[in-house]
C-alpha atoms as a PDB file:
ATOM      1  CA  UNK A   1       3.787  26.583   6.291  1.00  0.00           C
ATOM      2  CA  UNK A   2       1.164  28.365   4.291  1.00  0.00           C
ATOM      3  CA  UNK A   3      -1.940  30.341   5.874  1.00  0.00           C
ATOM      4  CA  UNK A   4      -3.704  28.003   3.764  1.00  0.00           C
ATOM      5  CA  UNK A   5      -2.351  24.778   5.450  1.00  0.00           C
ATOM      6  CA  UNK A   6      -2.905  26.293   8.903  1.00  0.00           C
ATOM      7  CA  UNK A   7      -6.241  26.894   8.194  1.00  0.00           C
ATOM      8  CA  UNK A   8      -6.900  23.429   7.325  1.00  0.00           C
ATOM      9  CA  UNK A   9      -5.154  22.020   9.933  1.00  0.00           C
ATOM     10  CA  UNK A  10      -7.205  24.177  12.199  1.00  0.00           C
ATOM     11  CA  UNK A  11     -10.732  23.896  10.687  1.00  0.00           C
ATOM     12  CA  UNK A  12      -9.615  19.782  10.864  1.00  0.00           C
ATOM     13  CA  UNK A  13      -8.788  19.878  14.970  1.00  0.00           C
ATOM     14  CA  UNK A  14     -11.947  21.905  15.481  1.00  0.00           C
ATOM     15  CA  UNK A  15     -14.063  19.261  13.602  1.00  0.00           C
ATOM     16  CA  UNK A  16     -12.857  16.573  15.758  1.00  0.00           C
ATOM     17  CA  UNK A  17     -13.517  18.225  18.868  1.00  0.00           C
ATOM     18  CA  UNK A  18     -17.068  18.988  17.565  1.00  0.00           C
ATOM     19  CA  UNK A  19     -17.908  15.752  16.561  1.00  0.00           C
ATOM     20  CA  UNK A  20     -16.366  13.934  19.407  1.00  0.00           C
ATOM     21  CA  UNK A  21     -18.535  16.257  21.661  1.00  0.00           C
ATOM     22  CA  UNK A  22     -21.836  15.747  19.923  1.00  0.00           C
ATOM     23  CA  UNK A  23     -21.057  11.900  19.605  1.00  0.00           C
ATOM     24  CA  UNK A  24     -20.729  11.606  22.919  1.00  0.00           C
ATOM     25  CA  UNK A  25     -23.189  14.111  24.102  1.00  0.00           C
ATOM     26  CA  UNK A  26     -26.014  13.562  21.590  1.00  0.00           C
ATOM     27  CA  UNK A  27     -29.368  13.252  23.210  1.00  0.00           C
ATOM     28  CA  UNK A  28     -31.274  10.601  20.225  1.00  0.00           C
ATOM     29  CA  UNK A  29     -28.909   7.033  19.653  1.00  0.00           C
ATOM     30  CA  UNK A  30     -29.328   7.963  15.825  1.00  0.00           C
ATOM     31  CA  UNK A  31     -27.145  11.098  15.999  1.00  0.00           C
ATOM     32  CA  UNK A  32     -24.904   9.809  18.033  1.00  0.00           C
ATOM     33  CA  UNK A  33     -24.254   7.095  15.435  1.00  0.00           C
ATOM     34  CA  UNK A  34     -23.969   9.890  12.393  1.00  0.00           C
ATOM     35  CA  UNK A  35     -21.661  12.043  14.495  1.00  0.00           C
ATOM     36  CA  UNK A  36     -19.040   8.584  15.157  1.00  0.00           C
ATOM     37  CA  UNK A  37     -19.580   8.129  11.459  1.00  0.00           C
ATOM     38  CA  UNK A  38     -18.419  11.543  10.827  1.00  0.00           C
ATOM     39  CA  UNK A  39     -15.774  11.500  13.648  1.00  0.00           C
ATOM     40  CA  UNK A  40     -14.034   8.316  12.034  1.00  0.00           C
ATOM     41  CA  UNK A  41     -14.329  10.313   8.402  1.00  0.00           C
ATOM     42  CA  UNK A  42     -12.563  13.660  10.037  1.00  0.00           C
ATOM     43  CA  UNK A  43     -10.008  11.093  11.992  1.00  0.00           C
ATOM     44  CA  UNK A  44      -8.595   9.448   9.031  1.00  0.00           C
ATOM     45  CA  UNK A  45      -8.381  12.370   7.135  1.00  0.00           C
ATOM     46  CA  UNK A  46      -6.275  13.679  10.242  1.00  0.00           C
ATOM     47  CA  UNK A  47      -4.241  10.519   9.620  1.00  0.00           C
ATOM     48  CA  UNK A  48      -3.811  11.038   5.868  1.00  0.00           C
ATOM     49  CA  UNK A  49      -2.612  14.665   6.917  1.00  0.00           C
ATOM     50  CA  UNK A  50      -0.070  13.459   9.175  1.00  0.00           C
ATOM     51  CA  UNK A  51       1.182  11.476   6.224  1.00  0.00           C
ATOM     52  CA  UNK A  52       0.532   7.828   7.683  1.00  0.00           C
ATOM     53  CA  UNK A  53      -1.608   5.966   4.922  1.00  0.00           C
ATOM     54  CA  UNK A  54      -1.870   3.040   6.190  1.00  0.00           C
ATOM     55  CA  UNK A  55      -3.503   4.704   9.207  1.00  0.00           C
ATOM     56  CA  UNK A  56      -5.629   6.242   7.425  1.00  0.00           C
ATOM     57  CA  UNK A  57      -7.001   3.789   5.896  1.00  0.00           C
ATOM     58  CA  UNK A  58      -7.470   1.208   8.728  1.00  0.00           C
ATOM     59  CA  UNK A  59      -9.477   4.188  10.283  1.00  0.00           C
ATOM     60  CA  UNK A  60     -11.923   4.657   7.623  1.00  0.00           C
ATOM     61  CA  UNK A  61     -12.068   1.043   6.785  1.00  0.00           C
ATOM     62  CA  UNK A  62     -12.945  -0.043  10.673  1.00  0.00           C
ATOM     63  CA  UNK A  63     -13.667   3.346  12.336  1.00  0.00           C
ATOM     64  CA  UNK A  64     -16.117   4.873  10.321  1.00  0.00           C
ATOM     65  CA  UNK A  65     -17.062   2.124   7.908  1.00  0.00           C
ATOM     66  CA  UNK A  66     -17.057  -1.392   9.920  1.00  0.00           C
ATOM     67  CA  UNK A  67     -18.010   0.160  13.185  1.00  0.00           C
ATOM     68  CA  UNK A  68     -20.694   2.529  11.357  1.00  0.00           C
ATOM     69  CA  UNK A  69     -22.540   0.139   9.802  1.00  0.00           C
ATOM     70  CA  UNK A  70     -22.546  -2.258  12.861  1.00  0.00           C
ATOM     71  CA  UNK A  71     -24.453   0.537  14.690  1.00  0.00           C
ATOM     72  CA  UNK A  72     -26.513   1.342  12.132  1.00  0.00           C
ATOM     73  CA  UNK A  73     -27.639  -2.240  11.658  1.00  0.00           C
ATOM     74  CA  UNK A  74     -27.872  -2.408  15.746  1.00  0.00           C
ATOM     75  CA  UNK A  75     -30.454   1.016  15.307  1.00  0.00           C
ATOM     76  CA  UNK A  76     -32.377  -0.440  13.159  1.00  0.00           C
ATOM     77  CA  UNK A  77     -32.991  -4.228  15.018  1.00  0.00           C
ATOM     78  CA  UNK A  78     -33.610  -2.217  17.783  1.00  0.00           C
ATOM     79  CA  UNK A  79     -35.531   0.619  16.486  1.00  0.00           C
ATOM     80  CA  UNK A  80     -33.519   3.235  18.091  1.00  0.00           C
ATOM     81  CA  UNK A  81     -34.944   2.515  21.945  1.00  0.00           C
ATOM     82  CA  UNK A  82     -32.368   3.769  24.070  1.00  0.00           C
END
């Protein structure tokens, strides 16, 4: 395994931790919405990296895409009260 690879692979876990964090941690409803978007983005990628496709692509089809946009709507009926 290249240096390369490794790298990615790292710079990949380390997203996922950071995005699950500030998800989960984030102090306005409207970041916490962009950081699951971008948490379901980085997950399927981590999918398409451990070579399962089909994964992958439920992931960014419900996880970040279905899901997202549900919450987005949600933010914006509700103007982002928490």
């Amino acid at each position: 395994m290249s240096a390369a690879v490794l790298l990615l692979d790292g710079a990949l876990a380390l997203g996922l931790v950071f995005f699950g964090a500030r998800a989960v941690f984030a102090a306005r409803a409207a970041a916490a919405v962009a950081n699951f978007i971008a948490l379901g983005t980085l997950t399927a990628l981590a999918w398409a990296r451990l070579s399962a496709p089909d994964v992958a692509l439920a992931e960014a089809a419900i996880g970040a895409g279905m899901t997202g946009a549900l919450l987005l709507r949600h933010l914006t009926l509700t103007d982002g009260e928490e």
